[in-house]
N, C-alpha and C. Protein backbone atom coordinates (compact mmCIF):
# COMPACT_ATOMS: atom_id res chain seq x y z
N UNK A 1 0.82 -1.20 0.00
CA UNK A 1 0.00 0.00 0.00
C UNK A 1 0.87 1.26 0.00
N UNK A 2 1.96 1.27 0.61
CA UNK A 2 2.73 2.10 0.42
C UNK A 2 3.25 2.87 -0.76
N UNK A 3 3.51 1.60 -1.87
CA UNK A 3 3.62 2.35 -3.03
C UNK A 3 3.12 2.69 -3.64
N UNK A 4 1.43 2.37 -3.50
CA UNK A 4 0.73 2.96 -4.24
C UNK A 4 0.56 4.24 -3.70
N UNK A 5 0.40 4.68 -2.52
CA UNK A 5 0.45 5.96 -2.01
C UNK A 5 1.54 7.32 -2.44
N UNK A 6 2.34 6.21 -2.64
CA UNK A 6 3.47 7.12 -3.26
C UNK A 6 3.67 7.48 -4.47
N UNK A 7 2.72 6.53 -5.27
CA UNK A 7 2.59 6.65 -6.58
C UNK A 7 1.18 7.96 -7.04
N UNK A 8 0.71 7.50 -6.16
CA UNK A 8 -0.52 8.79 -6.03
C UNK A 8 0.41 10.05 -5.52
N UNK A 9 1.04 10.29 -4.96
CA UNK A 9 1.28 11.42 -4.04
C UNK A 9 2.41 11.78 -5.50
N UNK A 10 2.74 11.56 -6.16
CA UNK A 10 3.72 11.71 -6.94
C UNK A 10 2.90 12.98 -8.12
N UNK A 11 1.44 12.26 -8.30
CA UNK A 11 0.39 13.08 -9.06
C UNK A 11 -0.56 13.60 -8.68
N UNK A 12 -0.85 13.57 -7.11
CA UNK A 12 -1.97 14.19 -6.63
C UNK A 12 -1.48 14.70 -5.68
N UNK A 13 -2.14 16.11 -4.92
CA UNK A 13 -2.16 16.69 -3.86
C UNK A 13 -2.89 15.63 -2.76
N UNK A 14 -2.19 14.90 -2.76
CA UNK A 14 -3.30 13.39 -1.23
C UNK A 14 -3.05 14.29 -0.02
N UNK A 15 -4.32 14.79 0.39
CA UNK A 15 -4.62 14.85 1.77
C UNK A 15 -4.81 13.71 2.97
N UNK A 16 -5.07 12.82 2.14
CA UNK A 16 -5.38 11.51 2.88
C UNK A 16 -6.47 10.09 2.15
N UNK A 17 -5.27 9.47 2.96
CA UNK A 17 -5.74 7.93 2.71
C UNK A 17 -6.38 6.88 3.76
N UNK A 18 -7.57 6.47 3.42
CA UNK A 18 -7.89 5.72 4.56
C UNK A 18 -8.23 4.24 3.73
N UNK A 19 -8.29 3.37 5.04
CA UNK A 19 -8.46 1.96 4.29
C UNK A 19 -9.87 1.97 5.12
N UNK A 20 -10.99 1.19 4.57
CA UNK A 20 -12.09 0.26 4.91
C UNK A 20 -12.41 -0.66 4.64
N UNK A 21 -13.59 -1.05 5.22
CA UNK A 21 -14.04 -2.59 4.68
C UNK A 21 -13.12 -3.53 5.51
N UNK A 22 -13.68 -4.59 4.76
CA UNK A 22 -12.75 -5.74 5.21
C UNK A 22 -11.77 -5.93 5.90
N UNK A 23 -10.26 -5.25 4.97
CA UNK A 23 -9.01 -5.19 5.91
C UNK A 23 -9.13 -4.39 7.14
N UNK A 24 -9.65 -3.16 7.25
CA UNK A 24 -9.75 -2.31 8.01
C UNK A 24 -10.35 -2.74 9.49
N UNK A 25 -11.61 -3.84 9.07
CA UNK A 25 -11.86 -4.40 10.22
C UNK A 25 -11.08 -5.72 10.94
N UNK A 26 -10.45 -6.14 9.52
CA UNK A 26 -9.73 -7.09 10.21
C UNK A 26 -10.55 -8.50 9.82
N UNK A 27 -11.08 -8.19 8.96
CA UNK A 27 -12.04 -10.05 8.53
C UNK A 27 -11.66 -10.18 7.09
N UNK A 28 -10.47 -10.06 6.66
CA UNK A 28 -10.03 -9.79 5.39
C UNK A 28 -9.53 -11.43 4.81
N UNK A 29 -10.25 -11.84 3.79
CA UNK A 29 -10.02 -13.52 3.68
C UNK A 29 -9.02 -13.11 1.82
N UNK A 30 -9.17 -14.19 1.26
CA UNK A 30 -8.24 -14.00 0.58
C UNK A 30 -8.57 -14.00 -0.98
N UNK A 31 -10.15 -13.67 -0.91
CA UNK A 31 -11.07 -12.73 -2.21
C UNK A 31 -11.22 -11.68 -1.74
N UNK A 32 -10.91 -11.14 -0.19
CA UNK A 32 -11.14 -9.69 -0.14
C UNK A 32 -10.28 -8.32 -1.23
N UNK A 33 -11.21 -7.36 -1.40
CA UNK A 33 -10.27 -6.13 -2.46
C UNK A 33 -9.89 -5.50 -0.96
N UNK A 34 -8.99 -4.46 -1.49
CA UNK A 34 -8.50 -3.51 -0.87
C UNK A 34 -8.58 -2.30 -1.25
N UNK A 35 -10.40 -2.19 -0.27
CA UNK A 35 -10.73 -0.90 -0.21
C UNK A 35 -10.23 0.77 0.52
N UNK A 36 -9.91 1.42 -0.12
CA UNK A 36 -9.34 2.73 0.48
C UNK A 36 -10.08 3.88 -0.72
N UNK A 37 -10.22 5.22 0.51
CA UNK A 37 -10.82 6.41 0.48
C UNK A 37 -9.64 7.00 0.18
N UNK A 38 -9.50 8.02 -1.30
CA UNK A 38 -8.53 8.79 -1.33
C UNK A 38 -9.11 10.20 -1.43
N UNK A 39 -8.37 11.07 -0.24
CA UNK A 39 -9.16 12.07 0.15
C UNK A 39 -7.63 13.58 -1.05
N UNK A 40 -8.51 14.49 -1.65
CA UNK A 40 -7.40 15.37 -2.31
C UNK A 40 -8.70 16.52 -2.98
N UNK A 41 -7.62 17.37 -2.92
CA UNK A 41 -8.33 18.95 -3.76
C UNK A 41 -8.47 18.28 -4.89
N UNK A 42 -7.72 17.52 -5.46
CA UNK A 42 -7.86 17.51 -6.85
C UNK A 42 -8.90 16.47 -7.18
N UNK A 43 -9.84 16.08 -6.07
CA UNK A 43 -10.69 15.11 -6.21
C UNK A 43 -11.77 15.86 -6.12
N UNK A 44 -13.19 15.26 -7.01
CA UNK A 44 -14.44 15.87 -6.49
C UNK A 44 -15.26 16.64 -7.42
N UNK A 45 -14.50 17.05 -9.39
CA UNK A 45 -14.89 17.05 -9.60
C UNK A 45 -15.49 16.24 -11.02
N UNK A 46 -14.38 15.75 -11.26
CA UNK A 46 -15.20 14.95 -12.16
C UNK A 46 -14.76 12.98 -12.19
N UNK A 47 -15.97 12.69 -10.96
CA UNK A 47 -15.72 11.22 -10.12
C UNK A 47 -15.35 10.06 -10.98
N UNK A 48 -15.95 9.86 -11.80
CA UNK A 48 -15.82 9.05 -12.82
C UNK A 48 -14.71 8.89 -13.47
N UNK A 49 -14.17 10.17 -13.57
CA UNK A 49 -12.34 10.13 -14.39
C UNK A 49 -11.55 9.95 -13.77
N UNK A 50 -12.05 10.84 -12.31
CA UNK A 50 -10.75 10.64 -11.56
C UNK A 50 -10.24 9.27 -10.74
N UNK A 51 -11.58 8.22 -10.93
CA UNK A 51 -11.79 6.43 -10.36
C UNK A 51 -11.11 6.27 -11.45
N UNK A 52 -11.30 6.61 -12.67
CA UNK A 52 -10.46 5.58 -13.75
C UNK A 52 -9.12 5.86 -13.54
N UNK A 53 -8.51 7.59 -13.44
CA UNK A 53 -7.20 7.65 -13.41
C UNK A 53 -6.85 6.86 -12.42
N UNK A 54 -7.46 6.66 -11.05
CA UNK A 54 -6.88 6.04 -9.97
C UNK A 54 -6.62 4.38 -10.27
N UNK A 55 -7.25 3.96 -10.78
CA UNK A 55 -7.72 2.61 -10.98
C UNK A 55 -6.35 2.21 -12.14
N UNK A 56 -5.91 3.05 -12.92
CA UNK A 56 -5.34 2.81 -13.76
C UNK A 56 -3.72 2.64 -12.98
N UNK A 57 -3.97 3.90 -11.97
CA UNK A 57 -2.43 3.82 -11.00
C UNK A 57 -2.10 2.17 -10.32
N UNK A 58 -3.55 2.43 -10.11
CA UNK A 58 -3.38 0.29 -9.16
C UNK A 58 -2.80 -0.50 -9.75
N UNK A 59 -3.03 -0.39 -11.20
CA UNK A 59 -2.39 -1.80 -12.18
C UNK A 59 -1.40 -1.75 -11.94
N UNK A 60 -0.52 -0.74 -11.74
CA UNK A 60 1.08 -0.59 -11.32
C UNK A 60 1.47 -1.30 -10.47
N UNK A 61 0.60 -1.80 -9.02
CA UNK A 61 0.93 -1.76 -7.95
C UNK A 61 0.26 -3.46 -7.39
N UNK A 62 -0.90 -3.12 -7.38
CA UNK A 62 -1.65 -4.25 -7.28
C UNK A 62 -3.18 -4.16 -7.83
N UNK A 63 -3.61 -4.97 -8.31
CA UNK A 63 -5.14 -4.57 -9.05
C UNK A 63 -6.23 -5.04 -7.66
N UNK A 64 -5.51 -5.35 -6.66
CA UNK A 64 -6.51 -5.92 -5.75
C UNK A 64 -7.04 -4.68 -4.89
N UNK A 65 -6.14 -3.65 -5.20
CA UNK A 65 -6.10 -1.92 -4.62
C UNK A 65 -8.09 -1.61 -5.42
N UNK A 66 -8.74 -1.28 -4.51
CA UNK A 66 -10.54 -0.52 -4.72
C UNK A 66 -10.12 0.97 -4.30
N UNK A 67 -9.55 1.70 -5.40
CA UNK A 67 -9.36 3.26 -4.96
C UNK A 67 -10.69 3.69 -5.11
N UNK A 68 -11.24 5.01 -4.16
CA UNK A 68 -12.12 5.73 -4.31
C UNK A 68 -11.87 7.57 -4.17
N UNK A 69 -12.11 8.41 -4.99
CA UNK A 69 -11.57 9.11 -4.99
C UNK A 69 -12.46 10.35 -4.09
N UNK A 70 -12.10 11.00 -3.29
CA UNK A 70 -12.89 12.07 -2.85
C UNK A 70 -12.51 13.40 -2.63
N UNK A 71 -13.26 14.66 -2.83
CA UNK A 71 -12.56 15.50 -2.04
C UNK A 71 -11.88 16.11 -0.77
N UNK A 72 -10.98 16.82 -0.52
CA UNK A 72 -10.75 16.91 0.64
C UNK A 72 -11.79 17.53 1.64
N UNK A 73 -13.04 18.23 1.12
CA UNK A 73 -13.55 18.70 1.93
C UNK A 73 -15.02 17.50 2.72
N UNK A 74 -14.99 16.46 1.65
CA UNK A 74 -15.54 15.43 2.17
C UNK A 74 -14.80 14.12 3.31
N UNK A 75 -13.39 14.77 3.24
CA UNK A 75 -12.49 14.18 4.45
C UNK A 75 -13.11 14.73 6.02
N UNK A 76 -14.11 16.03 5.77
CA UNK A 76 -14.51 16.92 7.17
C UNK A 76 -15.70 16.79 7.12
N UNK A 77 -16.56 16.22 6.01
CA UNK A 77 -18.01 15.84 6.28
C UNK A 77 -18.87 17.39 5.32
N UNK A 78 -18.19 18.19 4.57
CA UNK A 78 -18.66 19.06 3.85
C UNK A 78 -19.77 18.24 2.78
N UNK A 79 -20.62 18.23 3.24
CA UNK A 79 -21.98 18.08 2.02
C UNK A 79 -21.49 16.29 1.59
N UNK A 80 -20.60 15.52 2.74
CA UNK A 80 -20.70 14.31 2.50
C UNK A 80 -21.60 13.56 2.23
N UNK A 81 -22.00 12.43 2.02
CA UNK A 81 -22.73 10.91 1.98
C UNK A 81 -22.44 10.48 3.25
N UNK A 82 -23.24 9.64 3.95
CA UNK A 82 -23.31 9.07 4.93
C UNK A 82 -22.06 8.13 4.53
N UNK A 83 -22.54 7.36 3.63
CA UNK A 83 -20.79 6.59 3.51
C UNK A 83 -20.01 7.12 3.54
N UNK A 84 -19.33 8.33 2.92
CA UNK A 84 -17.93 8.54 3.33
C UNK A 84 -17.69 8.99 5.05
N UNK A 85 -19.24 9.96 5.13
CA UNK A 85 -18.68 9.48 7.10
C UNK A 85 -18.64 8.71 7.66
N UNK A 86 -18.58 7.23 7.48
CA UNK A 86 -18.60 6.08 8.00
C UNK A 86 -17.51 5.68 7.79
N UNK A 87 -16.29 6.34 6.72
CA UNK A 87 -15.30 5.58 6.11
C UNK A 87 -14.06 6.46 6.99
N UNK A 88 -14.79 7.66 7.14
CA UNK A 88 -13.77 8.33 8.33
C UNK A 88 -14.39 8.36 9.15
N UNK A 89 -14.99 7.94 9.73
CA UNK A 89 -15.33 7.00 11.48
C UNK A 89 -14.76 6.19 11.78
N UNK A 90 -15.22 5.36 10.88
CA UNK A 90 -14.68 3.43 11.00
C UNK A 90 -13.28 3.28 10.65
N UNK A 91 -12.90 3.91 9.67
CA UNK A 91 -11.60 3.45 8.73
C UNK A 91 -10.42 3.89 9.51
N UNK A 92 -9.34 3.43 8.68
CA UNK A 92 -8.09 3.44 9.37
C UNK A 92 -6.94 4.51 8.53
N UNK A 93 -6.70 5.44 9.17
CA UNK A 93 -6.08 6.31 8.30
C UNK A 93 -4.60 5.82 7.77
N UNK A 94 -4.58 5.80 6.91
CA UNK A 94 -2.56 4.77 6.14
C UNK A 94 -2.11 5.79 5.74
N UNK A 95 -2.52 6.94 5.26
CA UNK A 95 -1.81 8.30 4.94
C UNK A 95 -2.12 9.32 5.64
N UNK A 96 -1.94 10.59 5.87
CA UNK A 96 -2.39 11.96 6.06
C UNK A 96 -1.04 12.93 6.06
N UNK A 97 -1.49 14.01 5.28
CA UNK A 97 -0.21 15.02 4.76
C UNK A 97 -0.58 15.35 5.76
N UNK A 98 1.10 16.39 6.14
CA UNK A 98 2.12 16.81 7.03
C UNK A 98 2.34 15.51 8.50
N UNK A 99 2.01 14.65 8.10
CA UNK A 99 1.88 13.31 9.75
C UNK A 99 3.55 12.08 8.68
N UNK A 100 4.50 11.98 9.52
CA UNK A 100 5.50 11.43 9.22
C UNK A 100 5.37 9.94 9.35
């Protein structure tokens, strides 16, 4: 997961990465994907392209990677979906800019 993060961060402003689902809770068998919330300015407005660009980064890395792309202001619950506040409730943060 790492490199894909780094592979994102290479082309996106990533505010943050969180993992859910499955791994996140920890019941992760070995058809589970690997779902993660990618939180960035440069996400948010046009969803559809920016899942494919992401999706296209995974092949690099692992195709078992479920990127989802969001904006950063849906990282704070701005005019979110109940799902993505559930994904920063529940989920497990694997990235966040300026955190070492």
């Amino acid at each position: 997961m790492k490199d894909f993060v780094a592979l994102m961060r290479e082309r996106y402003n990533i505010y943050a990465v969180v993992l859910y689902g499955s791994y996140a809770e920890g019941r992760a068998n070995d058809d589970s994907d690997i779902d993660v919330a990618v939180f960035s300015d440069d996400f948010g407005k046009a969803p559809y392209e920016e899942m494919k660009a992401l999706f296209r980064l995974r092949r690099q890395i692992d195709t078992d990677i479920e990127p989802l792309p969001f904006s950063r202001d849906a990282y704070f619950g701005s005019d979110s979906a109940e799902f993505v506040n559930e994904i920063v409730r529940k989920g497990k943060v694997i990235y966040m800019a300026g955190r070492t």
